[in-house]
N, C-alpha and C. Protein backbone atom coordinates (compact mmCIF):
# COMPACT_ATOMS: atom_id res chain seq x y z
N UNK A 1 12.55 35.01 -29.66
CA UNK A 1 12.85 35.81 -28.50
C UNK A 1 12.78 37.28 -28.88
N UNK A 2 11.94 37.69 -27.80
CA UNK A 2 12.29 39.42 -28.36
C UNK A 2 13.66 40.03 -28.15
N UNK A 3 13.51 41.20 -28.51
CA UNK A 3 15.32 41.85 -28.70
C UNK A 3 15.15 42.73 -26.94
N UNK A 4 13.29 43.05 -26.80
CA UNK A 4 13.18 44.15 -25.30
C UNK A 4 12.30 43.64 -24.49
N UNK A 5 12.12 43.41 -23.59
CA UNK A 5 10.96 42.87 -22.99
C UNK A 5 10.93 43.96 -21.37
N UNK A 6 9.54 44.28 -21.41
CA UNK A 6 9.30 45.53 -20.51
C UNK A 6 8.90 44.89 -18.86
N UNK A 7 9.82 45.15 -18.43
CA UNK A 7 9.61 45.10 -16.84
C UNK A 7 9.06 45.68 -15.88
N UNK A 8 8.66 46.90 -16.07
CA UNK A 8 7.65 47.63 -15.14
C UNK A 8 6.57 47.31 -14.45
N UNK A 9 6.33 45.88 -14.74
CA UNK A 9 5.24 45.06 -14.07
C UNK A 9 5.90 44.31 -12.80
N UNK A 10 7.20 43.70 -13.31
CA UNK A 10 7.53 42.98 -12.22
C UNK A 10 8.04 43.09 -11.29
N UNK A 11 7.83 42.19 -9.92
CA UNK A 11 8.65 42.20 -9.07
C UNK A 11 9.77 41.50 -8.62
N UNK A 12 10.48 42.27 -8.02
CA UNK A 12 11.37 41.82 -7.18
C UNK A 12 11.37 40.40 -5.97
N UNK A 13 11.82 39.34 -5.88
CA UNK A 13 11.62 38.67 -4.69
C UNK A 13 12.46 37.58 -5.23
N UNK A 14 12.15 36.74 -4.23
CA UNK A 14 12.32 34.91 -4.34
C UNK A 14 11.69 34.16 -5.56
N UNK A 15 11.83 33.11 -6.21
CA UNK A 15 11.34 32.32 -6.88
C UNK A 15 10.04 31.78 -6.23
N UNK A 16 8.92 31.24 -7.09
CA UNK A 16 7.87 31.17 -6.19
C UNK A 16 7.99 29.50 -5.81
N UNK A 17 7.06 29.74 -4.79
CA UNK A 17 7.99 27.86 -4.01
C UNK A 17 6.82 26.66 -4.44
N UNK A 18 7.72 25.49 -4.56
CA UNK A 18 7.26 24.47 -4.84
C UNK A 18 6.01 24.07 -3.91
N UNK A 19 4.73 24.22 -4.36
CA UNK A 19 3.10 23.85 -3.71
C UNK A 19 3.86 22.44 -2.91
N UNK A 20 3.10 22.90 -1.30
CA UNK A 20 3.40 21.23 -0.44
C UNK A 20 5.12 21.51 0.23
N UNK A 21 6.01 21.62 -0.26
CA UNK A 21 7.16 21.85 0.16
C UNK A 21 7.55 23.32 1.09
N UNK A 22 8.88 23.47 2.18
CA UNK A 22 7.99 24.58 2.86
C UNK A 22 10.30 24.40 2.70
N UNK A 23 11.04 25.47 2.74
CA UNK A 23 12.18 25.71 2.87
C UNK A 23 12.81 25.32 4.21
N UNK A 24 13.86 24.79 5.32
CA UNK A 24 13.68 24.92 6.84
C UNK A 24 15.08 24.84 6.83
N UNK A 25 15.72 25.46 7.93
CA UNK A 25 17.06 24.82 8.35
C UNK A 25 17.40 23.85 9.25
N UNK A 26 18.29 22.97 9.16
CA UNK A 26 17.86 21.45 9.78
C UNK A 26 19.69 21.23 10.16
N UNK A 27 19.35 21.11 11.41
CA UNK A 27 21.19 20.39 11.93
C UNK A 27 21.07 19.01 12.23
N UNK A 28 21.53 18.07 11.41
CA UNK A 28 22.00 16.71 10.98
C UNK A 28 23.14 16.53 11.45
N UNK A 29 23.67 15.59 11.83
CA UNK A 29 25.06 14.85 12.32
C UNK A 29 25.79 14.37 10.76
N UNK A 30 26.96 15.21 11.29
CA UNK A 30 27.62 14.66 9.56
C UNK A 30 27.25 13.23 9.05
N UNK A 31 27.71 12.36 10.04
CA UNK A 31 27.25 10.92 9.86
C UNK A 31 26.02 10.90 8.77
N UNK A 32 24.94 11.15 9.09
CA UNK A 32 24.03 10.84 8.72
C UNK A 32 23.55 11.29 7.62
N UNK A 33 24.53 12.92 7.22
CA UNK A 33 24.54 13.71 6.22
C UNK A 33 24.95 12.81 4.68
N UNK A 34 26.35 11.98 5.50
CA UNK A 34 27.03 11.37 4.56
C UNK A 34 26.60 9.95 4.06
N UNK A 35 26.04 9.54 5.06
CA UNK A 35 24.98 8.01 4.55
C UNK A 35 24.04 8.42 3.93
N UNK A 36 22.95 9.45 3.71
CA UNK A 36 22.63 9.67 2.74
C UNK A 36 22.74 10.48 1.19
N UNK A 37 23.99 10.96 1.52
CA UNK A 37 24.64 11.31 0.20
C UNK A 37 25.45 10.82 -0.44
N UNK A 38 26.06 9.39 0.43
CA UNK A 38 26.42 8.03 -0.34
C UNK A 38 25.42 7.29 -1.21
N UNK A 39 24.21 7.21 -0.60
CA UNK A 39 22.90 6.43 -0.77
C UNK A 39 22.40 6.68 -2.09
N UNK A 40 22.34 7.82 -2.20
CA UNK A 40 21.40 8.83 -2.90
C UNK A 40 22.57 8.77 -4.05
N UNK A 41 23.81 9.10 -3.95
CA UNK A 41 24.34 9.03 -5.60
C UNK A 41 24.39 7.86 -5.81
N UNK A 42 24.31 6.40 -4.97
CA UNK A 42 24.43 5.14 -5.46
C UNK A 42 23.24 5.03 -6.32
N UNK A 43 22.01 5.96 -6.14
CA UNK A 43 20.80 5.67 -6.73
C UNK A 43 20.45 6.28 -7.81
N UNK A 44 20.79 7.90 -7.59
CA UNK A 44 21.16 9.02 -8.79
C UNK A 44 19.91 9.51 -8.76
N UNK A 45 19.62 9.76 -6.91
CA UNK A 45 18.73 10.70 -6.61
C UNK A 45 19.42 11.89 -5.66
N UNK A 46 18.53 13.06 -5.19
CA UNK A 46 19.16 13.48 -4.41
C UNK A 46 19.09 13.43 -3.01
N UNK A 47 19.81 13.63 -2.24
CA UNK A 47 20.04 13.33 -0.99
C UNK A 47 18.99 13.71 0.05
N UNK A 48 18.56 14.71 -0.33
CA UNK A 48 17.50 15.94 0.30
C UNK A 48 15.89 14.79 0.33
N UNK A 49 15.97 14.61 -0.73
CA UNK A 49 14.99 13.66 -1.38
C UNK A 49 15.01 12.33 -0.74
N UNK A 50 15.77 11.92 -0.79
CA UNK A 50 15.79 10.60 0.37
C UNK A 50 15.54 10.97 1.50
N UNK A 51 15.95 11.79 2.13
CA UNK A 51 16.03 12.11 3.70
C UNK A 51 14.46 12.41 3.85
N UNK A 52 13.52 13.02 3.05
CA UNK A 52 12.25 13.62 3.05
C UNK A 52 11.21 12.29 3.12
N UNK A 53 12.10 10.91 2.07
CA UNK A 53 10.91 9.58 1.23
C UNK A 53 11.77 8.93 2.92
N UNK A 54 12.91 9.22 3.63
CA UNK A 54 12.61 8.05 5.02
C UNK A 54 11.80 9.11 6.23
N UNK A 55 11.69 10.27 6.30
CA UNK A 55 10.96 10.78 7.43
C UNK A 55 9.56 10.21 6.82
N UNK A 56 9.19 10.51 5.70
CA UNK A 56 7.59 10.09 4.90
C UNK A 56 7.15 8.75 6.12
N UNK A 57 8.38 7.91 5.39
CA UNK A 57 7.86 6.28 5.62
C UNK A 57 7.99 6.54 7.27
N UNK A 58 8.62 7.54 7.63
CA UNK A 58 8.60 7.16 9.49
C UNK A 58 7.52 7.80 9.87
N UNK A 59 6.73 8.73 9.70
CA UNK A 59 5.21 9.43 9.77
C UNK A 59 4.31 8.29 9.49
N UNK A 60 3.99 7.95 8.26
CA UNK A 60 3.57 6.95 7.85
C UNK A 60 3.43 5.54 8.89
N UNK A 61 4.57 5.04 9.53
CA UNK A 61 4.73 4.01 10.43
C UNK A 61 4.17 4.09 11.70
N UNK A 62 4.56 5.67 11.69
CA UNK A 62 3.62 6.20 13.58
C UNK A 62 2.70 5.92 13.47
N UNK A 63 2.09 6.79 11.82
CA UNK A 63 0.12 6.72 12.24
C UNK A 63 0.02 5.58 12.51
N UNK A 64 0.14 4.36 11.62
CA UNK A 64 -0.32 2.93 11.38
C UNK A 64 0.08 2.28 12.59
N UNK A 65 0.99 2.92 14.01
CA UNK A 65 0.92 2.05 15.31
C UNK A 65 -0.16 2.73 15.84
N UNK A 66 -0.59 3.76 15.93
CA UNK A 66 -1.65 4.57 16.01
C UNK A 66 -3.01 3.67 16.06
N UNK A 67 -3.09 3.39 14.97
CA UNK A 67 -4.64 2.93 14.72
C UNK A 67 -4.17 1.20 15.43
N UNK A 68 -3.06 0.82 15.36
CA UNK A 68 -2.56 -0.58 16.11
C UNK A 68 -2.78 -0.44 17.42
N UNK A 69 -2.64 0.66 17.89
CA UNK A 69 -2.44 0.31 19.44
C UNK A 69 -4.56 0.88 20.49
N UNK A 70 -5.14 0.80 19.30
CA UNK A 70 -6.51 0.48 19.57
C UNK A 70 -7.30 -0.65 19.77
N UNK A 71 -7.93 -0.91 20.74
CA UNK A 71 -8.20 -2.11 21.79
C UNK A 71 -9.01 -2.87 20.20
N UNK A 72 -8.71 -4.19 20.54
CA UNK A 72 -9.88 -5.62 19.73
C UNK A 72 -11.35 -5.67 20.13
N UNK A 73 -11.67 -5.33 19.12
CA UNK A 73 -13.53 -5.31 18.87
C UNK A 73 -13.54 -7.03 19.02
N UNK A 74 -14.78 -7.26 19.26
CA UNK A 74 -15.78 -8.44 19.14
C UNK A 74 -15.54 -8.50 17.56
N UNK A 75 -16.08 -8.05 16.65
CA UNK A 75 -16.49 -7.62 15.40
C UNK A 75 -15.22 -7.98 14.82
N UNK A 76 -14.10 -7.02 14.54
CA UNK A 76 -12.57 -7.20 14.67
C UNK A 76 -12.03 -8.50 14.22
N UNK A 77 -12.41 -9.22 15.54
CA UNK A 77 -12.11 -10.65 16.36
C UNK A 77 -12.34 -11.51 15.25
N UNK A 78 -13.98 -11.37 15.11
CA UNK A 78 -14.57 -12.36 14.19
C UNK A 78 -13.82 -12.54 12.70
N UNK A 79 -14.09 -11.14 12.45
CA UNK A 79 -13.49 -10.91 10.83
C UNK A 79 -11.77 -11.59 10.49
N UNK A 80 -11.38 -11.67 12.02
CA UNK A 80 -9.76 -11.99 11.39
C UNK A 80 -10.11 -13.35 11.65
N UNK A 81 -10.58 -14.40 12.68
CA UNK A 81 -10.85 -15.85 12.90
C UNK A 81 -11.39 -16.45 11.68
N UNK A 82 -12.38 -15.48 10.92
CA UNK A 82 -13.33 -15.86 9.64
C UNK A 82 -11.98 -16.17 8.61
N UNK A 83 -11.51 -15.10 8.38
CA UNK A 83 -10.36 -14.89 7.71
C UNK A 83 -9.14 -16.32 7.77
N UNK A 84 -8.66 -16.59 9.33
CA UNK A 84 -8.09 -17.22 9.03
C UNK A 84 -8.71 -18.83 9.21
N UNK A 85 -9.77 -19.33 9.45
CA UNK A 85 -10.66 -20.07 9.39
C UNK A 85 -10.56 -20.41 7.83
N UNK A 86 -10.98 -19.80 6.70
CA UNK A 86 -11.06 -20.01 5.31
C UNK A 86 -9.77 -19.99 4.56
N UNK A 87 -8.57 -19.68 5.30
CA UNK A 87 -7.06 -19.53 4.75
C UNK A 87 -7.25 -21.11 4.41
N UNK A 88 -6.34 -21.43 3.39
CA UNK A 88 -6.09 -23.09 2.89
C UNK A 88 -4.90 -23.40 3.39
């Protein structure tokens, strides 16, 4: 370690932020505050972090009714009958 290290370069500000992640303020119902900060030390993650991996999986669930709630091809049809036609 040096004994001086020259600062005249740097600046002043915030820490620089984690790429993908964005800071927000968010009003939660205690309830829900506290089920996942029960959750999360039962696991010996953090709470913030859970709350982020169940909105994920609920984004995740929309798209995939998304592409579900698109009408049955002919084509479609076949491929799943083929499918379960050759099931044992």
């Amino acid at each position: 370690m040096r004994k001086e290290y020259d600062f005249r370069k740097g600046k002043r500000g915030p820490a620089i932020p984690s790429p993908g992640k964005t800071r927000i303020t968010i009003m939660l119902d205690d309830d829900v505050i506290e089920h996942f900060r029960e959750a999360a030390e039962g696991l010996g993650t953090g709470y913030q972090t859970m709350i982020n991996s169940v909105l994920r999986a609920a984004v995740a669930d929309a798209k995939g009714k998304k592409s579900e709630d698109k009408p049955l091809t002919a084509s479609t049809l076949r491929k799943i009958l083929r499918e379960e036609l050759q099931a044992p």
